[in-house]
N, C-alpha and C. Protein backbone atom coordinates (compact mmCIF):
# COMPACT_ATOMS: atom_id res chain seq x y z
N UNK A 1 0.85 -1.19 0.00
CA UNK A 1 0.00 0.00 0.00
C UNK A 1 0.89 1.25 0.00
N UNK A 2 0.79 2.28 -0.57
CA UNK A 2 1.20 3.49 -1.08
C UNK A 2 1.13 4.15 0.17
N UNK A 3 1.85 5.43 0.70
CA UNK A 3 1.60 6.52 1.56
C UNK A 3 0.76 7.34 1.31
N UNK A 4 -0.56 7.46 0.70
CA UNK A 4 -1.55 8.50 0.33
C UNK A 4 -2.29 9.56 1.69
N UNK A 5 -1.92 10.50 1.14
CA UNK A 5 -2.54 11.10 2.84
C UNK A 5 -4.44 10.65 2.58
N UNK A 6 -5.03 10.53 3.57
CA UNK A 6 -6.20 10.76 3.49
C UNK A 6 -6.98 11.85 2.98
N UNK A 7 -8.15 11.88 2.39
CA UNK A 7 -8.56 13.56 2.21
C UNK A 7 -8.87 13.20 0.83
N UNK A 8 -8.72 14.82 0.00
CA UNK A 8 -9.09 14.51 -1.41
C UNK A 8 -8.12 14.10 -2.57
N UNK A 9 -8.26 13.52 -3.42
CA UNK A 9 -7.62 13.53 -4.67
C UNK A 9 -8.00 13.70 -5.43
N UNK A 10 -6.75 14.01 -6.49
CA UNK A 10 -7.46 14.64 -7.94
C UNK A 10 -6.96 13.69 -9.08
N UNK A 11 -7.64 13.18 -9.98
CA UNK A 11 -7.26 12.21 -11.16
C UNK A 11 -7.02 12.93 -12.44
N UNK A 12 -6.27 12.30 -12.81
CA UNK A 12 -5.78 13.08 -14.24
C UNK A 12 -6.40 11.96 -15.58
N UNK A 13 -7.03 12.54 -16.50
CA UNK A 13 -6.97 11.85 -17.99
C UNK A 13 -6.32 12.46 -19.02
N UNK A 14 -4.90 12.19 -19.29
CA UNK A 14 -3.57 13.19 -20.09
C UNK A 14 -4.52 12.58 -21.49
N UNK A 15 -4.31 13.80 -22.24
CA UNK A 15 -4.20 13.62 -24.01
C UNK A 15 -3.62 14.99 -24.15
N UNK A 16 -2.86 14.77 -25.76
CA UNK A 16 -2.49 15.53 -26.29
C UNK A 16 -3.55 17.01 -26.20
N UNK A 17 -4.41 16.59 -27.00
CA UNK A 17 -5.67 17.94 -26.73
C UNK A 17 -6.08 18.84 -25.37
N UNK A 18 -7.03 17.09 -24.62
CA UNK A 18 -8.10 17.41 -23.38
C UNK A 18 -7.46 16.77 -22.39
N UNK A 19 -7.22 17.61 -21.25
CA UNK A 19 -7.10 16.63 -19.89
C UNK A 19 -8.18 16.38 -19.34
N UNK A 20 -8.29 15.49 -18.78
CA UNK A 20 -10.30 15.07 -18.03
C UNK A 20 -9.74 15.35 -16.50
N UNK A 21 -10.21 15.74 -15.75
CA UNK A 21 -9.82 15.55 -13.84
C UNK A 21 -11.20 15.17 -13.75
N UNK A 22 -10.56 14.65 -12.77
CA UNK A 22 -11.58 14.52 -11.61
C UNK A 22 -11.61 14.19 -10.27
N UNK A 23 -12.61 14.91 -8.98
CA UNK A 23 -11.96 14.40 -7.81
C UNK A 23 -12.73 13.37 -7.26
N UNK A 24 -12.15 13.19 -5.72
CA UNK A 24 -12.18 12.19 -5.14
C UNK A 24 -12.04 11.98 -3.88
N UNK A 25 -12.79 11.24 -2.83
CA UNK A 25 -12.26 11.50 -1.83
C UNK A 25 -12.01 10.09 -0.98
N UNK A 26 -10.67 10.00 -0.49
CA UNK A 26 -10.24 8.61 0.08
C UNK A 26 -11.15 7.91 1.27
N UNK A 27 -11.54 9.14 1.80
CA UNK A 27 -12.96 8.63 2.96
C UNK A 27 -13.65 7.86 2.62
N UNK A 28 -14.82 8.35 1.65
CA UNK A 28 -15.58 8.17 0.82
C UNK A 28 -15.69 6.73 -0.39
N UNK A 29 -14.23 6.62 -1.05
CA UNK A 29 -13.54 5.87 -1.99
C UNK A 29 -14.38 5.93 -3.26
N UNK A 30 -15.02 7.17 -3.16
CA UNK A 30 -15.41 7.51 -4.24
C UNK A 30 -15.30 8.40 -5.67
N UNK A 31 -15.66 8.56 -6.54
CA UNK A 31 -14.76 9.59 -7.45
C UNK A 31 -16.09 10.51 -8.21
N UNK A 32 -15.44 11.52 -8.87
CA UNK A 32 -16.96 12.55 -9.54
C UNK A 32 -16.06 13.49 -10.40
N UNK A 33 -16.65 13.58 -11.55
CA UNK A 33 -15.95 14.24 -13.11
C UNK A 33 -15.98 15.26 -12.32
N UNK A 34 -15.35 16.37 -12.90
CA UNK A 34 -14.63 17.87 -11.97
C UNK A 34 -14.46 18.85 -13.58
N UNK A 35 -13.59 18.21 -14.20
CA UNK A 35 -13.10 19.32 -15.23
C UNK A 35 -12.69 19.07 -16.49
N UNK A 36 -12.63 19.66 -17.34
CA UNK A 36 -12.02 19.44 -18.79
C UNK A 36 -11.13 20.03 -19.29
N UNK A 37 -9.76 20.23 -19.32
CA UNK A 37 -9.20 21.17 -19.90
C UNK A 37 -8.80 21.05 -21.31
N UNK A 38 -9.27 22.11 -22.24
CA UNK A 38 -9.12 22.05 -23.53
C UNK A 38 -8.35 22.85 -24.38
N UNK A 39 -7.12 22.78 -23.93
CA UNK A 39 -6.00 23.76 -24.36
C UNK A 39 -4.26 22.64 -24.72
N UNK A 40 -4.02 23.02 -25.60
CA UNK A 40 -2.76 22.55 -26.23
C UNK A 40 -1.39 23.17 -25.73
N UNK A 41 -1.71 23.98 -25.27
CA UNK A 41 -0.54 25.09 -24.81
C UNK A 41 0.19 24.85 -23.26
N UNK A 42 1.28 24.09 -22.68
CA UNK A 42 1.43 23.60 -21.20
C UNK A 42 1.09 24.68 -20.26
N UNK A 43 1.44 25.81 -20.73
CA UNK A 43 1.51 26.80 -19.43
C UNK A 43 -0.15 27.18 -19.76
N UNK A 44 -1.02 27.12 -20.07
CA UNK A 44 -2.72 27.40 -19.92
C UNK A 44 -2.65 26.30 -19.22
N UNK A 45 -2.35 24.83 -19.30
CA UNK A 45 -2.46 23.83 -18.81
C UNK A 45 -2.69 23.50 -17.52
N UNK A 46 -1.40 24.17 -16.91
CA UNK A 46 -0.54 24.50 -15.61
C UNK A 46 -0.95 24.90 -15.21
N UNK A 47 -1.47 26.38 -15.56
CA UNK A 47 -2.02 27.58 -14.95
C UNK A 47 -3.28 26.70 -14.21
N UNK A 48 -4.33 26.05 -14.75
CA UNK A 48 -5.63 25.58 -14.63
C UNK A 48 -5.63 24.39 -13.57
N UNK A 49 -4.49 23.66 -13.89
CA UNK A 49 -4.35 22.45 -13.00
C UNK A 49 -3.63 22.88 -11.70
N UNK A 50 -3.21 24.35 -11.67
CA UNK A 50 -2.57 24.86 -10.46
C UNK A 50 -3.83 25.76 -9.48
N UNK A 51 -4.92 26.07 -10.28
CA UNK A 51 -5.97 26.59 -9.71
C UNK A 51 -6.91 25.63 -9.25
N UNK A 52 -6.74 24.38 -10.05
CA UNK A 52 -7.73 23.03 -8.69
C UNK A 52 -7.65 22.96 -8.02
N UNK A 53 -5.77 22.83 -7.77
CA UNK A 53 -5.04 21.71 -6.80
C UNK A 53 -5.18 22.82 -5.76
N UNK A 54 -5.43 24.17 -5.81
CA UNK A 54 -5.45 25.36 -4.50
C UNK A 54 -6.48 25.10 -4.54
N UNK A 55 -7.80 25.60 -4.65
CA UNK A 55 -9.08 24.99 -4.70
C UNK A 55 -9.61 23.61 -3.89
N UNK A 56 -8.89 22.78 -4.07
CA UNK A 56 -9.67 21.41 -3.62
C UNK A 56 -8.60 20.87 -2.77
N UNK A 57 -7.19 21.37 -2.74
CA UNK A 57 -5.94 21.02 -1.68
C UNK A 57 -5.85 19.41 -1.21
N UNK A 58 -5.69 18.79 -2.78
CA UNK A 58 -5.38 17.59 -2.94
C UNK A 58 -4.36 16.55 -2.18
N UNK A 59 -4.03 15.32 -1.49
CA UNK A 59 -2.89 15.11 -0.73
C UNK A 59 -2.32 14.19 -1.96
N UNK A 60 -2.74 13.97 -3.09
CA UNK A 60 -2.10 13.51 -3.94
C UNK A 60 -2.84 13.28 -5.33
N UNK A 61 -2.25 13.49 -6.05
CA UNK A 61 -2.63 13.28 -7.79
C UNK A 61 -2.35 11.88 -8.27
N UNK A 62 -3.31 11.61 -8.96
CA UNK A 62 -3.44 10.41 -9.76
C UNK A 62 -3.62 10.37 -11.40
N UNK A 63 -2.20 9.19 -12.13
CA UNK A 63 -2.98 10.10 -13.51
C UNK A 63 -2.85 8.34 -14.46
N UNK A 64 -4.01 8.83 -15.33
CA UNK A 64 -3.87 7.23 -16.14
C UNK A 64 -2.53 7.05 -16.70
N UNK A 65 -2.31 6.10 -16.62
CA UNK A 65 -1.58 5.48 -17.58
C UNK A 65 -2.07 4.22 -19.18
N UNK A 66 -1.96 5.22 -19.91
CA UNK A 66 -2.51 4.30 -21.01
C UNK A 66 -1.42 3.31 -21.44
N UNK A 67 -2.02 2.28 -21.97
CA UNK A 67 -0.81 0.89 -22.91
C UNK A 67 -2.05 0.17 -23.30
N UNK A 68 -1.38 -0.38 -24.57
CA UNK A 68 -2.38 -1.44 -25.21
C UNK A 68 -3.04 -2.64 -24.77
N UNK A 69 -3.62 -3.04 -25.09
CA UNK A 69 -4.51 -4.65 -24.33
C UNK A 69 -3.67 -5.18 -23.62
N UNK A 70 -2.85 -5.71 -24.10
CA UNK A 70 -1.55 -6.63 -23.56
C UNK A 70 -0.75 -6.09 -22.88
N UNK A 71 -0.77 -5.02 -22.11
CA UNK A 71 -0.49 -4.06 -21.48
C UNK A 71 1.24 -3.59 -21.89
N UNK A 72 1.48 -3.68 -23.31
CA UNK A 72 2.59 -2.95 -23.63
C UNK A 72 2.51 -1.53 -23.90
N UNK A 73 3.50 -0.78 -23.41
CA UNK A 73 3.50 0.68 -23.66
C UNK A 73 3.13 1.18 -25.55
N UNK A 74 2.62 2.24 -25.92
CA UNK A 74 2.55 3.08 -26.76
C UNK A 74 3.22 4.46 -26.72
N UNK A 75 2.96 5.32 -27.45
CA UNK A 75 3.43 6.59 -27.31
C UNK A 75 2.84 7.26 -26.42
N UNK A 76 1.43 7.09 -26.05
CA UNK A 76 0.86 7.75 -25.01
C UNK A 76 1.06 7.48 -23.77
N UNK A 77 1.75 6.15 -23.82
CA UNK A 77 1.97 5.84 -22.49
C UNK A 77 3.87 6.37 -21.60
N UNK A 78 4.38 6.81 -22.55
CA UNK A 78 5.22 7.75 -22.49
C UNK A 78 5.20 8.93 -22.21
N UNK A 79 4.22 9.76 -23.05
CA UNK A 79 3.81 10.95 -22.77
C UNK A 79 2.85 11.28 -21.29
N UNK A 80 2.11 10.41 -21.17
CA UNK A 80 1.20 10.24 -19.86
C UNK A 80 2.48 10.36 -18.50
N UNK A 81 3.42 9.50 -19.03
CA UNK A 81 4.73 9.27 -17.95
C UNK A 81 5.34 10.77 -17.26
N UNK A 82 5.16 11.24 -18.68
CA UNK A 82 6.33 12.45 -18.95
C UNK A 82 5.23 13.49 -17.81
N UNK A 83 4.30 13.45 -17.88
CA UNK A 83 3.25 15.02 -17.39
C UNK A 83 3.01 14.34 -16.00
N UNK A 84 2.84 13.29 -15.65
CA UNK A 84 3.24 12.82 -14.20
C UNK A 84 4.08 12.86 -13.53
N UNK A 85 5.35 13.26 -14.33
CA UNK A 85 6.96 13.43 -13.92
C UNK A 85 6.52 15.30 -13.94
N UNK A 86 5.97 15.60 -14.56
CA UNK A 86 5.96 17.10 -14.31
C UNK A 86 5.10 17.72 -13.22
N UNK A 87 3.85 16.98 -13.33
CA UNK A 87 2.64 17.40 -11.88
C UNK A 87 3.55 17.61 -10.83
N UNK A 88 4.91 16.05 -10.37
CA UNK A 88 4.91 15.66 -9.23
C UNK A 88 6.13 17.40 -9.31
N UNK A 89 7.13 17.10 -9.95
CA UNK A 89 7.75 18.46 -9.93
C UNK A 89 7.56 20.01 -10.35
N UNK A 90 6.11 20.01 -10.19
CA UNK A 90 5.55 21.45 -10.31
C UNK A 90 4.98 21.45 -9.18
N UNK A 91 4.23 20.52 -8.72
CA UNK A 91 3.25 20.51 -7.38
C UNK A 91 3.71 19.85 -6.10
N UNK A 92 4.62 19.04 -5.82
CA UNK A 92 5.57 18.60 -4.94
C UNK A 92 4.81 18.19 -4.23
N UNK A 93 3.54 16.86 -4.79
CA UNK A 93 2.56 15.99 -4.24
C UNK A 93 2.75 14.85 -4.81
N UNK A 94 2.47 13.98 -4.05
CA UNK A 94 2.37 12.47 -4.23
C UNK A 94 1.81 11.96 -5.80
N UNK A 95 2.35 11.64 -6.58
CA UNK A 95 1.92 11.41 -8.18
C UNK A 95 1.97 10.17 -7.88
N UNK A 96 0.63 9.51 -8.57
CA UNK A 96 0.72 7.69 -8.83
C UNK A 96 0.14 7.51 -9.96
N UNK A 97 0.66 6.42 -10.84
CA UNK A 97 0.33 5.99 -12.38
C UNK A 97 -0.83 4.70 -11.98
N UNK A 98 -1.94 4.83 -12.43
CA UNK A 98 -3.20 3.70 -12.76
C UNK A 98 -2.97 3.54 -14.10
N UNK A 99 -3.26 2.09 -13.93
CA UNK A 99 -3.50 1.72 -15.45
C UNK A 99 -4.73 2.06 -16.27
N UNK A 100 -5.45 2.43 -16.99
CA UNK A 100 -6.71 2.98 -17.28
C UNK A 100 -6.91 2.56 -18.69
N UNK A 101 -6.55 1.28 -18.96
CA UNK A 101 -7.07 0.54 -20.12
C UNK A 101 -8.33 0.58 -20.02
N UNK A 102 -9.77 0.01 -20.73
CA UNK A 102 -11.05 0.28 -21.01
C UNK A 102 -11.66 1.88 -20.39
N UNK A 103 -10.74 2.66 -19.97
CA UNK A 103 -11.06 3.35 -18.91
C UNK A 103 -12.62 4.53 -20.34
N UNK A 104 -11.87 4.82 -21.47
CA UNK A 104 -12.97 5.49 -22.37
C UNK A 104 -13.86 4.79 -21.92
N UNK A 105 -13.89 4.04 -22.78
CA UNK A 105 -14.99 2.93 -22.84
C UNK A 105 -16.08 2.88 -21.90
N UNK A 106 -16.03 2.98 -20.49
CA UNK A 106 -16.70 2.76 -19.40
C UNK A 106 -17.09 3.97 -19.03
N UNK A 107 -16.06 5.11 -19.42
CA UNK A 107 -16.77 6.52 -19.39
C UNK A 107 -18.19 6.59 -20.88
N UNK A 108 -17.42 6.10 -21.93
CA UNK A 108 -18.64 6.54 -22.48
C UNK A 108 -20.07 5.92 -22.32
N UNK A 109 -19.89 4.30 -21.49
CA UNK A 109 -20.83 3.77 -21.17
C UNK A 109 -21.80 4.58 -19.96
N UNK A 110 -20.36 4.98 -18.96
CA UNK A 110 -21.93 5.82 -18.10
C UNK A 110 -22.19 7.08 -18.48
N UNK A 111 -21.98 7.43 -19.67
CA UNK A 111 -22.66 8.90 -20.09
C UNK A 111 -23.86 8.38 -20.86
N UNK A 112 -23.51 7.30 -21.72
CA UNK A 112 -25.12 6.48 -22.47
C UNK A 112 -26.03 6.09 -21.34
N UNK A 113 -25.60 5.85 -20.35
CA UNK A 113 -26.93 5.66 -19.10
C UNK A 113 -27.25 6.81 -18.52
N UNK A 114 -26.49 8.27 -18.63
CA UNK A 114 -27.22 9.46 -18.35
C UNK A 114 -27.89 10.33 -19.35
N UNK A 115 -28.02 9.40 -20.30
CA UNK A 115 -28.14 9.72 -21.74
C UNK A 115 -27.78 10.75 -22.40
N UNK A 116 -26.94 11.12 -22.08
CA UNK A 116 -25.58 12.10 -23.35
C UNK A 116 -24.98 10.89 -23.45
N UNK A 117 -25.05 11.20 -25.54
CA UNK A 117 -25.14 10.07 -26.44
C UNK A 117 -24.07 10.80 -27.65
N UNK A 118 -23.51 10.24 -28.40
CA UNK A 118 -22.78 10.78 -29.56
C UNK A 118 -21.84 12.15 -29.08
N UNK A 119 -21.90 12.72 -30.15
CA UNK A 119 -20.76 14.08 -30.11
C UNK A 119 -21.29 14.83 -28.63
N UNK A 120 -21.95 14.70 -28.24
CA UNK A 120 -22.60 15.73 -27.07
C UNK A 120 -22.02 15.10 -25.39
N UNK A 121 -21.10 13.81 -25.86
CA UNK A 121 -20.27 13.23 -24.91
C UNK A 121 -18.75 13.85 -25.04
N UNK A 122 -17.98 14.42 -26.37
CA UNK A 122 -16.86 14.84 -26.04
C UNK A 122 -16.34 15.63 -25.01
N UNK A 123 -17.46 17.02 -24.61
CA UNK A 123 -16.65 17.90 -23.72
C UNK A 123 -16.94 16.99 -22.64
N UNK A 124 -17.55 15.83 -21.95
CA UNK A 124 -17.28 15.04 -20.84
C UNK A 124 -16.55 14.15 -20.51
N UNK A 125 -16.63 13.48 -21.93
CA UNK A 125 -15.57 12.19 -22.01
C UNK A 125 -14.60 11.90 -21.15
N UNK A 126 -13.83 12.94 -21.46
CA UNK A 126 -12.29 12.64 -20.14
C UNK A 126 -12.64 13.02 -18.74
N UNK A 127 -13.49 13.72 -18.65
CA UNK A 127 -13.14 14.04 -17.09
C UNK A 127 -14.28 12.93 -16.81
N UNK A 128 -15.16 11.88 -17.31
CA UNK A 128 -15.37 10.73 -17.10
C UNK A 128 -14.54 9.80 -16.70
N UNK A 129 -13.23 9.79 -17.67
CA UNK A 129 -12.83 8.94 -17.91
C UNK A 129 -11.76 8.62 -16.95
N UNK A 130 -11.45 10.37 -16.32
CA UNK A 130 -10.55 10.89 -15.15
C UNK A 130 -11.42 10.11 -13.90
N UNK A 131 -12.95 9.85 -14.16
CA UNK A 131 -13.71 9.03 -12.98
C UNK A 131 -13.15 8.03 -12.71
N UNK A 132 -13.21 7.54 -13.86
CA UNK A 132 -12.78 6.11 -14.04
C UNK A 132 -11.63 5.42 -13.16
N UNK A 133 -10.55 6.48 -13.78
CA UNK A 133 -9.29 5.97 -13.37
C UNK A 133 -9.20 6.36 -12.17
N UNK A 134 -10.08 7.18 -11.19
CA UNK A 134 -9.82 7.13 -9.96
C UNK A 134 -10.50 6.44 -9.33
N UNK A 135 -11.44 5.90 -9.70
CA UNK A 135 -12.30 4.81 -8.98
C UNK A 135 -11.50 3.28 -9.04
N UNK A 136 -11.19 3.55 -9.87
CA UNK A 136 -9.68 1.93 -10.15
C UNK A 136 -8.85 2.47 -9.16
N UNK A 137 -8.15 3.39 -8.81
CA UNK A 137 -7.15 3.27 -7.63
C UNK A 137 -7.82 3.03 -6.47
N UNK A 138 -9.41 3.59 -6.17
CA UNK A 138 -9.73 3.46 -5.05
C UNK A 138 -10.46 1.46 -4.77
N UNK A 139 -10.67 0.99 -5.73
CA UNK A 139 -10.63 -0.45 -5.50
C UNK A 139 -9.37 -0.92 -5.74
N UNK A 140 -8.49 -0.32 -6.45
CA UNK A 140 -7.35 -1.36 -5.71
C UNK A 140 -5.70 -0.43 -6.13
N UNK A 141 -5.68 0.18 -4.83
CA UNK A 141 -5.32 0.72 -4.42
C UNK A 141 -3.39 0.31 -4.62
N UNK A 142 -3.40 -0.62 -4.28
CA UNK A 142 -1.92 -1.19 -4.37
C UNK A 142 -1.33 -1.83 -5.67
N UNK A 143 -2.65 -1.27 -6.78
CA UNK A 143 -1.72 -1.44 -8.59
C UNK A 143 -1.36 -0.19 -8.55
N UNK A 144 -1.30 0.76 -8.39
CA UNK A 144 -0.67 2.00 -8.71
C UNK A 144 0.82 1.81 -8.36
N UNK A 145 1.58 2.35 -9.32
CA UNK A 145 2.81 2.92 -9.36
C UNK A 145 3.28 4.42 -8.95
N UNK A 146 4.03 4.51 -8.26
CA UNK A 146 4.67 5.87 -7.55
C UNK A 146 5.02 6.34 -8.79
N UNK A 147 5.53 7.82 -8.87
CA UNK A 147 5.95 8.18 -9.71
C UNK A 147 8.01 9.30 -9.06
């Protein structure tokens, strides 16, 4: 088991484009979409993900880690690496990597049961999907990787 302080956390869904967050609270072990950020540019990025983490005063960040079925790395799963290596040394909080394979998938499934359906799921998608992957650390807690 990891050193996670108790309290809230915040989940990350990295893409090139959209980051998805979302928080969470370890009490609770529950998770809830929060945000979307839709900017290409790191420092808008930063700026936004530095106004949560004051806001909601997280004891640690969580961010997917994508890889293919067979759980070999891709390019995203590099890049996902790389902005987890940056959270932890911009924000000087506890960073942990989840694996978040099917993690879309299950976001777009519970947006079809709140019925936002088709294109009217993109601006949610990730910070669904940011659900996702924090609800996987909070059932099992000891696949995460430190960062």
């Amino acid at each position: 088991m990891h050193n996670v302080p108790e309290g809230t956390l915040l989940a990350f869904d990295f893409g090139t484009r959209r980051i998805g967050i979302a928080k969470g609270s370890t009490l609770l072990g529950s998770a809830a979409p929060l945000a979307t950020i839709d900017a290409e540019k790191n420092d808008i990025r930063f700026a936004k993900i530095a106004e949560l983490i004051l806001a909601w005063q997280p004891g640690a960040l969580i961010v997917g880690l994508p890889c293919n079925d067979d759980g070999t790395p891709h390019e995203m799963t590099a890049l996902s690496r790389r902005f987890a290596n940056r959270l932890k040394g911009r924000f000087s909080l506890p960073v942990l990597l989840v694996d978040e394979r099917y993690t879309s998938a299950a976001a777009s499934s519970a947006l079809d049961e709140q019925g936002v359906h088709g294109r009217k799921q993109k601006s949610l998608l990730d910070q669904y999907a940011a659900q996702q992957i924090l609800q996987a650390y909070f059932d099992e807690p000891q696949s995460a990787q430190p960062v």
